[in-house]
PDB file of N, CA and C in Angstrom:
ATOM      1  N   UNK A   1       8.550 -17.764 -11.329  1.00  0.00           N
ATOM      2  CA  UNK A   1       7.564 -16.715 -11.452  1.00  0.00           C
ATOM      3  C   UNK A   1       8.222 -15.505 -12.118  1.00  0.00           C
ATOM      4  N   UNK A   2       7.928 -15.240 -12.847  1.00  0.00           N
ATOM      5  CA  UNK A   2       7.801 -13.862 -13.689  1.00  0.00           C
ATOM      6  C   UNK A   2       7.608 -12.457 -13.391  1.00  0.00           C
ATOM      7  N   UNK A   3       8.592 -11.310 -13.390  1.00  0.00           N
ATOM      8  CA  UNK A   3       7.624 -10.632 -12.476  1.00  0.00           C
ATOM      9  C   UNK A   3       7.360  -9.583 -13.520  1.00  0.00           C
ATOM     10  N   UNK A   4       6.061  -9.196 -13.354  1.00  0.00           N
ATOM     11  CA  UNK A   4       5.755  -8.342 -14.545  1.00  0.00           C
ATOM     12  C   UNK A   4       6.077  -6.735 -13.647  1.00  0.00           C
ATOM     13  N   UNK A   5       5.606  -6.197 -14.979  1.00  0.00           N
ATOM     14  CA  UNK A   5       5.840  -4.480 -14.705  1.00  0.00           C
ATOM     15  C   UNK A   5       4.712  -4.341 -13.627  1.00  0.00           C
ATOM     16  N   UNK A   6       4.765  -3.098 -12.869  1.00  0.00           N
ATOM     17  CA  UNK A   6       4.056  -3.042 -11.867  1.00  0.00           C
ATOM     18  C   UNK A   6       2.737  -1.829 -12.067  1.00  0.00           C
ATOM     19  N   UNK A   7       1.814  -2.344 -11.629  1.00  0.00           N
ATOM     20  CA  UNK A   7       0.103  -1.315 -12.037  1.00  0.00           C
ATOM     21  C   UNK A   7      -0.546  -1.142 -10.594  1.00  0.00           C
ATOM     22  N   UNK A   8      -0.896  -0.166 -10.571  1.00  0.00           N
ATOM     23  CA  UNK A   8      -1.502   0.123  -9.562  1.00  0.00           C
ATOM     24  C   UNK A   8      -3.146   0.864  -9.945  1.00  0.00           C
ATOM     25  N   UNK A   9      -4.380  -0.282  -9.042  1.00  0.00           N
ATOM     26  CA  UNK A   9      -4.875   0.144  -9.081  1.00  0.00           C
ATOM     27  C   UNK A   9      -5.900   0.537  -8.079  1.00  0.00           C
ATOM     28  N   UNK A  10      -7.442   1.041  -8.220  1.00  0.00           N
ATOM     29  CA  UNK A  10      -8.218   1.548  -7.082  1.00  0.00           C
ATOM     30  C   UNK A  10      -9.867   1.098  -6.998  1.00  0.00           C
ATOM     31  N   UNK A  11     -10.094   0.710  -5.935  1.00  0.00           N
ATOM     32  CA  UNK A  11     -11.149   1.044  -5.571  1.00  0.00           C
ATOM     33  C   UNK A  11     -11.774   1.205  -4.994  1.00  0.00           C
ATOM     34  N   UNK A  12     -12.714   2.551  -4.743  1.00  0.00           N
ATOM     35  CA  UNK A  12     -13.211   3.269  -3.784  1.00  0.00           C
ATOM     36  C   UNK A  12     -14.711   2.950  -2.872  1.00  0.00           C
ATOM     37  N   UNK A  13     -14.909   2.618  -2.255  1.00  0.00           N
ATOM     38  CA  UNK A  13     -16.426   2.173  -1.184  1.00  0.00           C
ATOM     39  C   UNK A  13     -16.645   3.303   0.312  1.00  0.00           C
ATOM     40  N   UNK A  14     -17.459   3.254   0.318  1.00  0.00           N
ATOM     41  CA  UNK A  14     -17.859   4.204   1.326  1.00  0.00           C
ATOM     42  C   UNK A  14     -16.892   4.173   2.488  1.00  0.00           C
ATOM     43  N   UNK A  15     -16.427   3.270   3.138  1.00  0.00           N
ATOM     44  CA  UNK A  15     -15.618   3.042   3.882  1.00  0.00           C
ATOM     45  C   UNK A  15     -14.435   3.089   4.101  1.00  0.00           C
ATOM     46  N   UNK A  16     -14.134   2.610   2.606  1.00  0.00           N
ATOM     47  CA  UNK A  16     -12.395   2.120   2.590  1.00  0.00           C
ATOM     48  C   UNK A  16     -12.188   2.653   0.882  1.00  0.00           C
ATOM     49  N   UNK A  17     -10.506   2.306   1.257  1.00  0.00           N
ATOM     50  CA  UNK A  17      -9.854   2.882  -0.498  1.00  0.00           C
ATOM     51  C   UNK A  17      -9.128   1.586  -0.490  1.00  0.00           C
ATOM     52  N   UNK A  18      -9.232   0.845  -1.007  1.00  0.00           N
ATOM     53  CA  UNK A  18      -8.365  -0.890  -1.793  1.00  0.00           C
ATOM     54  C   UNK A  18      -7.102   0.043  -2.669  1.00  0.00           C
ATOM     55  N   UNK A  19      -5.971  -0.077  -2.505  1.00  0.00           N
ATOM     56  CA  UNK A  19      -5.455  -0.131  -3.497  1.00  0.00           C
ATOM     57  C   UNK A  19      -4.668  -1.098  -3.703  1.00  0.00           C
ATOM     58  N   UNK A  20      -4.553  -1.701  -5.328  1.00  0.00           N
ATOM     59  CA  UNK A  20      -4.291  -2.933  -5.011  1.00  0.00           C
ATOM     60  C   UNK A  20      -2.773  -2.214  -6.032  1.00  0.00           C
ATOM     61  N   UNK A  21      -1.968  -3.574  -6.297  1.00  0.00           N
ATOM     62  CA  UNK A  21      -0.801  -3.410  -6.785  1.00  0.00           C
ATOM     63  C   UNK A  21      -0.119  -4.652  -7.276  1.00  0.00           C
ATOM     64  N   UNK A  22       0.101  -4.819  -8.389  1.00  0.00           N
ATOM     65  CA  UNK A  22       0.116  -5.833  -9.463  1.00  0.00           C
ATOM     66  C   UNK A  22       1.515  -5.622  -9.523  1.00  0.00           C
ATOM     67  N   UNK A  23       2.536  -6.810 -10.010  1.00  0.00           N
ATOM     68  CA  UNK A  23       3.670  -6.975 -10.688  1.00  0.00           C
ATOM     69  C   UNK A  23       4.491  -7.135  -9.756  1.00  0.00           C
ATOM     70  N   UNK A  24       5.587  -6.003 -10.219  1.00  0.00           N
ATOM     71  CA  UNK A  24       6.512  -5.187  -9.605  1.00  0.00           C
ATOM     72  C   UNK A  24       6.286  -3.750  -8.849  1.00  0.00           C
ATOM     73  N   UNK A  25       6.330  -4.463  -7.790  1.00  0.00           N
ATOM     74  CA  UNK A  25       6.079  -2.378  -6.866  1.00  0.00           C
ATOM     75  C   UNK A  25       7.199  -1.900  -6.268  1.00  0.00           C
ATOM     76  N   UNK A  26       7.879  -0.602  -6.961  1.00  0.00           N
ATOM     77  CA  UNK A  26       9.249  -0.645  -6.394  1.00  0.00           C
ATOM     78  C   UNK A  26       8.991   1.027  -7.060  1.00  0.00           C
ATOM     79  N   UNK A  27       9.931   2.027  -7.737  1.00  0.00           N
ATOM     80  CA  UNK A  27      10.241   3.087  -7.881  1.00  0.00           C
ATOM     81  C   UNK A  27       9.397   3.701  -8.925  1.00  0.00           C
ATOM     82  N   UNK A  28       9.059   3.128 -10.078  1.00  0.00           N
ATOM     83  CA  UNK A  28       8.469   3.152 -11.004  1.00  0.00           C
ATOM     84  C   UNK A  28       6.530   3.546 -11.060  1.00  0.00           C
ATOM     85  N   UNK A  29       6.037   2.778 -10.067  1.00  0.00           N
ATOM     86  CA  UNK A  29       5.110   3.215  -9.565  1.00  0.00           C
ATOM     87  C   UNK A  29       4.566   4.154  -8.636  1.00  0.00           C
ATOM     88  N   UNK A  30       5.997   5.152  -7.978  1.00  0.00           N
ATOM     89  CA  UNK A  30       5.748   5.829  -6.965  1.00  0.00           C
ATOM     90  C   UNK A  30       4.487   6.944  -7.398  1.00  0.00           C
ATOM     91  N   UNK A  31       4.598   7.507  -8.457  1.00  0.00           N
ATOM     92  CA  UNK A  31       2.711   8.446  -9.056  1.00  0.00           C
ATOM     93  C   UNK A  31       2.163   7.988  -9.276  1.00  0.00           C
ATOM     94  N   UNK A  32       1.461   6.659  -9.513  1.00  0.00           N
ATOM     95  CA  UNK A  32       0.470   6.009  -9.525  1.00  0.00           C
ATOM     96  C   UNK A  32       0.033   5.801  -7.852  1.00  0.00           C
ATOM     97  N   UNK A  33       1.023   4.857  -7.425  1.00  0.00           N
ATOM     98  CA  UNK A  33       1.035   4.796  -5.703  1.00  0.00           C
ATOM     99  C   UNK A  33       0.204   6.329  -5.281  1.00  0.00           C
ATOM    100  N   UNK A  34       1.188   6.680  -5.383  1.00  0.00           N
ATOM    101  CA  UNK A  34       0.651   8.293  -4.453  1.00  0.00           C
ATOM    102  C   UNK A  34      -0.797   9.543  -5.196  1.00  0.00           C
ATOM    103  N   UNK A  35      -1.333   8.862  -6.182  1.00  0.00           N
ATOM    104  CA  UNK A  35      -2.052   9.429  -7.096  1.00  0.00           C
ATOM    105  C   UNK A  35      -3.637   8.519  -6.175  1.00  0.00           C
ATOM    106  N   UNK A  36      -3.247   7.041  -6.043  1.00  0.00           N
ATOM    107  CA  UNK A  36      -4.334   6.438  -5.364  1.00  0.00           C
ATOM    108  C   UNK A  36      -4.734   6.618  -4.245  1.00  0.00           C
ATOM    109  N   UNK A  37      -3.988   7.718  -3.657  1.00  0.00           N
ATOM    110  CA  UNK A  37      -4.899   7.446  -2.006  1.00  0.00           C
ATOM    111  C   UNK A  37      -4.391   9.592  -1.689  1.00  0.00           C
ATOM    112  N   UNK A  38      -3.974   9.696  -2.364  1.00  0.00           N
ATOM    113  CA  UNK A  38      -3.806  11.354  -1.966  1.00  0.00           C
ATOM    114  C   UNK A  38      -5.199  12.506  -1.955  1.00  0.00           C
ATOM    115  N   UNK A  39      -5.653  11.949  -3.169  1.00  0.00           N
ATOM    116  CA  UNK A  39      -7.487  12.749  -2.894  1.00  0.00           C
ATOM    117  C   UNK A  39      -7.951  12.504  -1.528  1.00  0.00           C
ATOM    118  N   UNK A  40      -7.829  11.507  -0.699  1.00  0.00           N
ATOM    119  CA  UNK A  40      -9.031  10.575   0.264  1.00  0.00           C
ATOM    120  C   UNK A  40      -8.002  10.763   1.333  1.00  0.00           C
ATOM    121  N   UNK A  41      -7.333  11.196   1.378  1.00  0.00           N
ATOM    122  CA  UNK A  41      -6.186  12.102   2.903  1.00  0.00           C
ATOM    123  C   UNK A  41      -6.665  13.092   2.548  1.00  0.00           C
ATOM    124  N   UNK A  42      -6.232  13.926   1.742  1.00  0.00           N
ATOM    125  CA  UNK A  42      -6.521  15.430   1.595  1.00  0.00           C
ATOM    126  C   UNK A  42      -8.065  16.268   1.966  1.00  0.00           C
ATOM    127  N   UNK A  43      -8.764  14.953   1.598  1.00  0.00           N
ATOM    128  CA  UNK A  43     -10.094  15.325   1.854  1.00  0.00           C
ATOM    129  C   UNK A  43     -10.947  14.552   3.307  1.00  0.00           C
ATOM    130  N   UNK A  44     -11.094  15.200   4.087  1.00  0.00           N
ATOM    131  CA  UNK A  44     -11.040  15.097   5.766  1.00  0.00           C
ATOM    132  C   UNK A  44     -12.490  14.479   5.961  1.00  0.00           C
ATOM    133  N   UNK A  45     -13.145  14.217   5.042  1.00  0.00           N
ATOM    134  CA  UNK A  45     -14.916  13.620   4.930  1.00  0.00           C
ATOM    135  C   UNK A  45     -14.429  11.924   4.189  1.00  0.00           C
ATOM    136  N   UNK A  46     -13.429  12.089   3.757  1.00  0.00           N
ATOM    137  CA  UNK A  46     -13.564  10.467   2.868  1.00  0.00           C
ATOM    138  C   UNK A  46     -13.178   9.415   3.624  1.00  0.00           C
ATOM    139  N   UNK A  47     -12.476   8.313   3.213  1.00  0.00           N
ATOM    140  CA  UNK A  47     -12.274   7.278   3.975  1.00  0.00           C
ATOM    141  C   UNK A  47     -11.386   7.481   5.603  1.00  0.00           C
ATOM    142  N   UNK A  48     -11.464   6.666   5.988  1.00  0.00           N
ATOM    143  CA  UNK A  48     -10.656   6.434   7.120  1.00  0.00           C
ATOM    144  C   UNK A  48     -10.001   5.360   7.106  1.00  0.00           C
ATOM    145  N   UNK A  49     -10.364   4.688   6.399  1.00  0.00           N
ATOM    146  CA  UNK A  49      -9.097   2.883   6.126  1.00  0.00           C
ATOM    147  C   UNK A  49      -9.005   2.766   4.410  1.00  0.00           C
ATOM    148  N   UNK A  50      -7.501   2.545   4.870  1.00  0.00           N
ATOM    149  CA  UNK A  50      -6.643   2.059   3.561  1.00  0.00           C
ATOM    150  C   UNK A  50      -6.411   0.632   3.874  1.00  0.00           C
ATOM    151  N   UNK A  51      -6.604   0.092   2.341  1.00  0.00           N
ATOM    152  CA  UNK A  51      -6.100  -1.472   2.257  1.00  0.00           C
ATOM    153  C   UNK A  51      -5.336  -1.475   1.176  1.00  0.00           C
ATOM    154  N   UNK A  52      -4.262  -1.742   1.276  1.00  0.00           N
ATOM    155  CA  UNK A  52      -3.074  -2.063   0.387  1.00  0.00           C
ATOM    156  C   UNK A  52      -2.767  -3.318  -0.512  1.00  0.00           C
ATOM    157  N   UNK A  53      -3.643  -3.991  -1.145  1.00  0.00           N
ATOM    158  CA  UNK A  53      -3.906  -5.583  -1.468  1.00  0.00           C
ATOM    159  C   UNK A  53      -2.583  -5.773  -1.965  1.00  0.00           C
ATOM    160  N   UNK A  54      -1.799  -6.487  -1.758  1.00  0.00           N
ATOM    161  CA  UNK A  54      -0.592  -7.523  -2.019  1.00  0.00           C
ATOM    162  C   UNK A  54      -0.897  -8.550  -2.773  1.00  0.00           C
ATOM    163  N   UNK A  55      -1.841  -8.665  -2.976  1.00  0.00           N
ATOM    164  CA  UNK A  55      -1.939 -10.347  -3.392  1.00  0.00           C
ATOM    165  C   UNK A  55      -1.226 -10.821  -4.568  1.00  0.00           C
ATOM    166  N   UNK A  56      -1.222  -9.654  -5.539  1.00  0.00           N
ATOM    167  CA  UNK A  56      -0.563  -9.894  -6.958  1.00  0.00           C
ATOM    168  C   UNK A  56       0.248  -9.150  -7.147  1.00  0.00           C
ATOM    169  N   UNK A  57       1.250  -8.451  -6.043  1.00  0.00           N
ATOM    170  CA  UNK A  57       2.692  -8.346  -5.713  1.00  0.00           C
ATOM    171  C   UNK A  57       3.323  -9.223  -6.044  1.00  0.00           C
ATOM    172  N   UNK A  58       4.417  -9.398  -7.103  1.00  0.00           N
ATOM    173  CA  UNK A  58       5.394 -10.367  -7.065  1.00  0.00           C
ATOM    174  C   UNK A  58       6.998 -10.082  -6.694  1.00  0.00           C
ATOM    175  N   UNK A  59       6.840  -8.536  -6.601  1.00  0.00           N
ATOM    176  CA  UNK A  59       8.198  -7.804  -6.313  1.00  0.00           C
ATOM    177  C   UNK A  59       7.967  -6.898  -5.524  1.00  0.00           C
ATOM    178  N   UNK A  60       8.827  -6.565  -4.041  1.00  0.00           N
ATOM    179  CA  UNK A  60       8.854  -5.507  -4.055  1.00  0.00           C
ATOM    180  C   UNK A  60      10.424  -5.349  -3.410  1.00  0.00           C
ATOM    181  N   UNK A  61      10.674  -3.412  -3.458  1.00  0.00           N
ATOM    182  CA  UNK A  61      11.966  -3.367  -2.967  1.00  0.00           C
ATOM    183  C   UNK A  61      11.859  -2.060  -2.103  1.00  0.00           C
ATOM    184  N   UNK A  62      13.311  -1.671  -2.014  1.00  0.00           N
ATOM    185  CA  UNK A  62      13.086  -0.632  -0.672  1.00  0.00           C
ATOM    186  C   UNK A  62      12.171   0.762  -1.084  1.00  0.00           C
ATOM    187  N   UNK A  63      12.116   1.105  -2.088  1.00  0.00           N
ATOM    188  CA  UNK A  63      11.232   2.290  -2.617  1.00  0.00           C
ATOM    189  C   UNK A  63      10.179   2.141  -2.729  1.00  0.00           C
ATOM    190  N   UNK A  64       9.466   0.638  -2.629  1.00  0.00           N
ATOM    191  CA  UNK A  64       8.006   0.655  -2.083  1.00  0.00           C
ATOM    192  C   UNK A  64       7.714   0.708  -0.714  1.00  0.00           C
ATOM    193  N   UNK A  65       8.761   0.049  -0.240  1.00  0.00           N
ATOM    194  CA  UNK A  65       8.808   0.483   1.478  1.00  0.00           C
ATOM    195  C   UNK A  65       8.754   1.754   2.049  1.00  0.00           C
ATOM    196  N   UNK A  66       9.638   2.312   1.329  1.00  0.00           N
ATOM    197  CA  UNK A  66       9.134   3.749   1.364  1.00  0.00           C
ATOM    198  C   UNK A  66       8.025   4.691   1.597  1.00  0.00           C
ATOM    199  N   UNK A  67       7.229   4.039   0.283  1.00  0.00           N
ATOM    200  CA  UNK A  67       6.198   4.362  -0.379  1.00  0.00           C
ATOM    201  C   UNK A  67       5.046   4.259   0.744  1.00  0.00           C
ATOM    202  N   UNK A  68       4.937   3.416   0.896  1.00  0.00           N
ATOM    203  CA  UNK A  68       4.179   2.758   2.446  1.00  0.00           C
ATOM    204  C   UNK A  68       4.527   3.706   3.551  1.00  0.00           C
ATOM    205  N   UNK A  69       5.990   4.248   3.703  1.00  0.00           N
ATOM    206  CA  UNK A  69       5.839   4.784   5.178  1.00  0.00           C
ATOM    207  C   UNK A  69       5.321   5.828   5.141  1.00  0.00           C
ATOM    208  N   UNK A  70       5.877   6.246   3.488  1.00  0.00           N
ATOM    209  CA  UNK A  70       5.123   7.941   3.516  1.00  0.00           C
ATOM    210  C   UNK A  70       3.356   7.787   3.441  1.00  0.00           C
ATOM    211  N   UNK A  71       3.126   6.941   2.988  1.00  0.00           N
ATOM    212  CA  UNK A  71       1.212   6.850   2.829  1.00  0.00           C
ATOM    213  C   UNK A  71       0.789   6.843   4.428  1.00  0.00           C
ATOM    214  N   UNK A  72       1.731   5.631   5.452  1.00  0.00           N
ATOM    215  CA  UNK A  72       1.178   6.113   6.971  1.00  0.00           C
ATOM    216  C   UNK A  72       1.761   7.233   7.163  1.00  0.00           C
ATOM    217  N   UNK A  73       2.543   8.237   7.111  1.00  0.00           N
ATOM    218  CA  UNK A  73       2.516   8.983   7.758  1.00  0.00           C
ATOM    219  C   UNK A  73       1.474  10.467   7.336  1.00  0.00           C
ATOM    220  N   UNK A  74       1.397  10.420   5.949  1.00  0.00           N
ATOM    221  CA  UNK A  74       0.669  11.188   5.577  1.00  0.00           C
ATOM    222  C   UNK A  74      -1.082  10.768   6.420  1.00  0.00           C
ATOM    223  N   UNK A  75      -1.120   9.582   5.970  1.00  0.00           N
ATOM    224  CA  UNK A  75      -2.366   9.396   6.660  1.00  0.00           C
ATOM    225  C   UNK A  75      -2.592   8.969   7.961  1.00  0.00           C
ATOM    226  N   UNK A  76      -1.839   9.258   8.594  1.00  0.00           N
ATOM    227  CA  UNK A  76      -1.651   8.898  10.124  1.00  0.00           C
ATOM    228  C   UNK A  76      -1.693  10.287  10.679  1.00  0.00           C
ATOM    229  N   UNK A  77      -1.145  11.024  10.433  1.00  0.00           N
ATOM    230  CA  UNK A  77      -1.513  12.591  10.649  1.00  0.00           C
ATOM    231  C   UNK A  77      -3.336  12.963  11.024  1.00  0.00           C
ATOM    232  N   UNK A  78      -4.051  11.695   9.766  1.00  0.00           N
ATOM    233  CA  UNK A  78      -5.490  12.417  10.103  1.00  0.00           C
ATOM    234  C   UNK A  78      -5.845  10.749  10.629  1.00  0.00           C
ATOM    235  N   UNK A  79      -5.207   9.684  11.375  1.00  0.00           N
ATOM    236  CA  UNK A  79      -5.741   9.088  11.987  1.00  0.00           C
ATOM    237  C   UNK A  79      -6.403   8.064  11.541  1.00  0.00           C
ATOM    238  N   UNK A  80      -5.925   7.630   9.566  1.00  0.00           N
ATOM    239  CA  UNK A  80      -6.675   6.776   8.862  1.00  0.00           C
ATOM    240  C   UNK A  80      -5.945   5.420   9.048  1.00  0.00           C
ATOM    241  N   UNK A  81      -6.915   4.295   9.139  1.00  0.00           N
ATOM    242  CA  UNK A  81      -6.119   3.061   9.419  1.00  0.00           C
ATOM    243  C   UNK A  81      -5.775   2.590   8.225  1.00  0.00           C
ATOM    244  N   UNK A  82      -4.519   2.053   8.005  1.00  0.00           N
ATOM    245  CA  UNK A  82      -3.666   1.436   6.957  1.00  0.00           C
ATOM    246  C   UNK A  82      -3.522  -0.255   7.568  1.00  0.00           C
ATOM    247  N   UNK A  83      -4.270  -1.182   6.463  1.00  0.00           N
ATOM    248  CA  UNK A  83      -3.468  -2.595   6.109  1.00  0.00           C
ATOM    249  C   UNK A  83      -3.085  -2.741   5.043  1.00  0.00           C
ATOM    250  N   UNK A  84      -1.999  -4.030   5.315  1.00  0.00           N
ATOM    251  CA  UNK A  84      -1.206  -4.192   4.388  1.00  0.00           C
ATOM    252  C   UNK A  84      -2.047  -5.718   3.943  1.00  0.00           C
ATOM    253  N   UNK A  85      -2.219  -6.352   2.961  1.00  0.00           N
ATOM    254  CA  UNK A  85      -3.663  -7.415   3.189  1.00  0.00           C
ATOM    255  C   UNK A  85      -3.226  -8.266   1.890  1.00  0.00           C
ATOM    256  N   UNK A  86      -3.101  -9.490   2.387  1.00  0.00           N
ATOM    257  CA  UNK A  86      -2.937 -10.466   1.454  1.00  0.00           C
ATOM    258  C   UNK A  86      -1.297 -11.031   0.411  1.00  0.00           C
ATOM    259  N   UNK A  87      -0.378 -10.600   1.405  1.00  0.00           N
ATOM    260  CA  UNK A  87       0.858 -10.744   0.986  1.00  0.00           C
ATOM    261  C   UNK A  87       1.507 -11.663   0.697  1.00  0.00           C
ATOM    262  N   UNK A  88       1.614 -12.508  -0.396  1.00  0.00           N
ATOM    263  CA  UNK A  88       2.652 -13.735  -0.479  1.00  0.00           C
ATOM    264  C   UNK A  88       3.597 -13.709   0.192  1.00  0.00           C
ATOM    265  N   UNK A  89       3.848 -15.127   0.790  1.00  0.00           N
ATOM    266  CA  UNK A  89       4.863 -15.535   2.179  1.00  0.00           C
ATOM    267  C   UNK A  89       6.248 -14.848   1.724  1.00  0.00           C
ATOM    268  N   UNK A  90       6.990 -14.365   0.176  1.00  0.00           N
ATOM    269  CA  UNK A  90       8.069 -13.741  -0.040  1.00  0.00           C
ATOM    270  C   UNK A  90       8.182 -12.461   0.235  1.00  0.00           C
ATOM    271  N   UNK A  91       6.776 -11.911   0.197  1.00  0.00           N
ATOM    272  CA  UNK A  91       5.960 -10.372   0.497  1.00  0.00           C
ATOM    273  C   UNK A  91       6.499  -9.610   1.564  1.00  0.00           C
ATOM    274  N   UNK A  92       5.397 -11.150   2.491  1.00  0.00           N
ATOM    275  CA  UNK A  92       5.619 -11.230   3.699  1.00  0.00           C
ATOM    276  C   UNK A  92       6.556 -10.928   4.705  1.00  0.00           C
ATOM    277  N   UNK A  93       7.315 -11.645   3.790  1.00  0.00           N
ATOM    278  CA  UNK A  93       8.717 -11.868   4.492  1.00  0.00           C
ATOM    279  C   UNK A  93       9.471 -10.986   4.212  1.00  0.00           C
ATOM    280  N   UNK A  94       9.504  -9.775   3.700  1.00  0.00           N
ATOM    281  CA  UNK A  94      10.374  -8.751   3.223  1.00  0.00           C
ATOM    282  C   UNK A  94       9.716  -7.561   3.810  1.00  0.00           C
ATOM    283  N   UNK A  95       8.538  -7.383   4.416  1.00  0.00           N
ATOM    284  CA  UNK A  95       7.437  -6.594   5.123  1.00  0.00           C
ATOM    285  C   UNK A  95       7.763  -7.220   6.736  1.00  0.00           C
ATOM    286  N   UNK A  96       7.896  -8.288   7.312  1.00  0.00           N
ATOM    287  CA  UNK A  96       8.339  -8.887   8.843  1.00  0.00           C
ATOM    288  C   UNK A  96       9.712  -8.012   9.177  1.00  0.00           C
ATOM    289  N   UNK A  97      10.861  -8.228   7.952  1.00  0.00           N
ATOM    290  CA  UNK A  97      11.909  -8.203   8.421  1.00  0.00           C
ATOM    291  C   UNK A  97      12.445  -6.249   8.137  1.00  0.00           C
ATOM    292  N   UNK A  98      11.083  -5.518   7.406  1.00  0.00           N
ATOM    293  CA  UNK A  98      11.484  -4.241   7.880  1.00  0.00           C
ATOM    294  C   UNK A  98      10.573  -3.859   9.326  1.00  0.00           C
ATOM    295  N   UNK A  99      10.407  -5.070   9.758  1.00  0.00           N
ATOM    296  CA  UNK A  99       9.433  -4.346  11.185  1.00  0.00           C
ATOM    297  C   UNK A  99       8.047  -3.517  10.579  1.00  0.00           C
ATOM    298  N   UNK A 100       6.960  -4.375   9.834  1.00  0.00           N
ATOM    299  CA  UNK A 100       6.281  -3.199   9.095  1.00  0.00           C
ATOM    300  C   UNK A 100       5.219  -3.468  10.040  1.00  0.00           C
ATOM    301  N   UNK A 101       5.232  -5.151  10.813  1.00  0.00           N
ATOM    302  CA  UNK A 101       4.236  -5.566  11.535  1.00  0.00           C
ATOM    303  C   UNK A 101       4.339  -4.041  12.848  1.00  0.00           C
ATOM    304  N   UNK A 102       5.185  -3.340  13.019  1.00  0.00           N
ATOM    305  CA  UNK A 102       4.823  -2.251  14.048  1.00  0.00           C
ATOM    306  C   UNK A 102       3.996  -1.322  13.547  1.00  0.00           C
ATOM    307  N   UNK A 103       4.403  -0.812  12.250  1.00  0.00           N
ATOM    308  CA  UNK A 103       4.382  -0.218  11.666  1.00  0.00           C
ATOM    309  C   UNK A 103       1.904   0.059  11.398  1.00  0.00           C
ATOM    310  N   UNK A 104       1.990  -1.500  10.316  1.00  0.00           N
ATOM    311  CA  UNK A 104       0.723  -1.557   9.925  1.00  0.00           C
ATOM    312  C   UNK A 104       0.261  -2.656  10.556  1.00  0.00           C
ATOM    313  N   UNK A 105      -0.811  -2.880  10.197  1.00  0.00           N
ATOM    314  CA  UNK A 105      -1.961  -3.974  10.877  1.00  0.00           C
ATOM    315  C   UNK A 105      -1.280  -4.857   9.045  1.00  0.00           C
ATOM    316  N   UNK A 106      -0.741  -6.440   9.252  1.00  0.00           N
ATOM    317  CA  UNK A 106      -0.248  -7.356   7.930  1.00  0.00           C
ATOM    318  C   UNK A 106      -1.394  -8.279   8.331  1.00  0.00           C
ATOM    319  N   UNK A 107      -2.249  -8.362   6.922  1.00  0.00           N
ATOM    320  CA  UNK A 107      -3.746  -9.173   7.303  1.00  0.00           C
ATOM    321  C   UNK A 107      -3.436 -10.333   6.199  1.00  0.00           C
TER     322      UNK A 107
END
């Protein structure tokens, strides 16, 4: 498998904010990352659940881990639920072994 450059993208429903994340998610994407869900914290009327789609993750490393703790904590402050949703078993397995299952709801 190939891993391409990494894209991040969005979409918004009354309920929830999807952001999904293609390629490689690691350092490179950290303003895109934080560009997708910073309006909808900041603003105390918008969503209350984040979904983080994995599915077409083919990389990730410790600066997306990161990336993730700062999104719960920013949005954990106002009480918004964060999953992590649809992670290939390599994903997976690199999300188990930082303890993220304490962390987020891994769907």
């Amino acid at each position: 498998m190939s891993t391409l450059p990494g894209n991040v993208s969005v979409i918004r429903t009354d309920k929830e904010t999807i952001i999904h994340v293609d390629g490689k998610f690691s350092f490179g994407l950290h303003r895109q990352f934080r560009d997708a869900y910073r309006h909808e914290i900041s603003d105390r009327k918008k969503q209350k659940r984040f979904v983080v789609d994995l599915s077409k993750t083919e990389f990730i490393d410790s600066s997306a881990l990161g990336m993730l703790i700062v999104l719960r904590e920013e949005a954990g402050t106002r009480e918004q639920q964060i999953e992590l949703a649809h992670a290939h078993p390599q994903i997976r397995k690199v999300l188990e072994e930082a303890s993220f299952q304490r962390l987020f709801q891994i769907t």
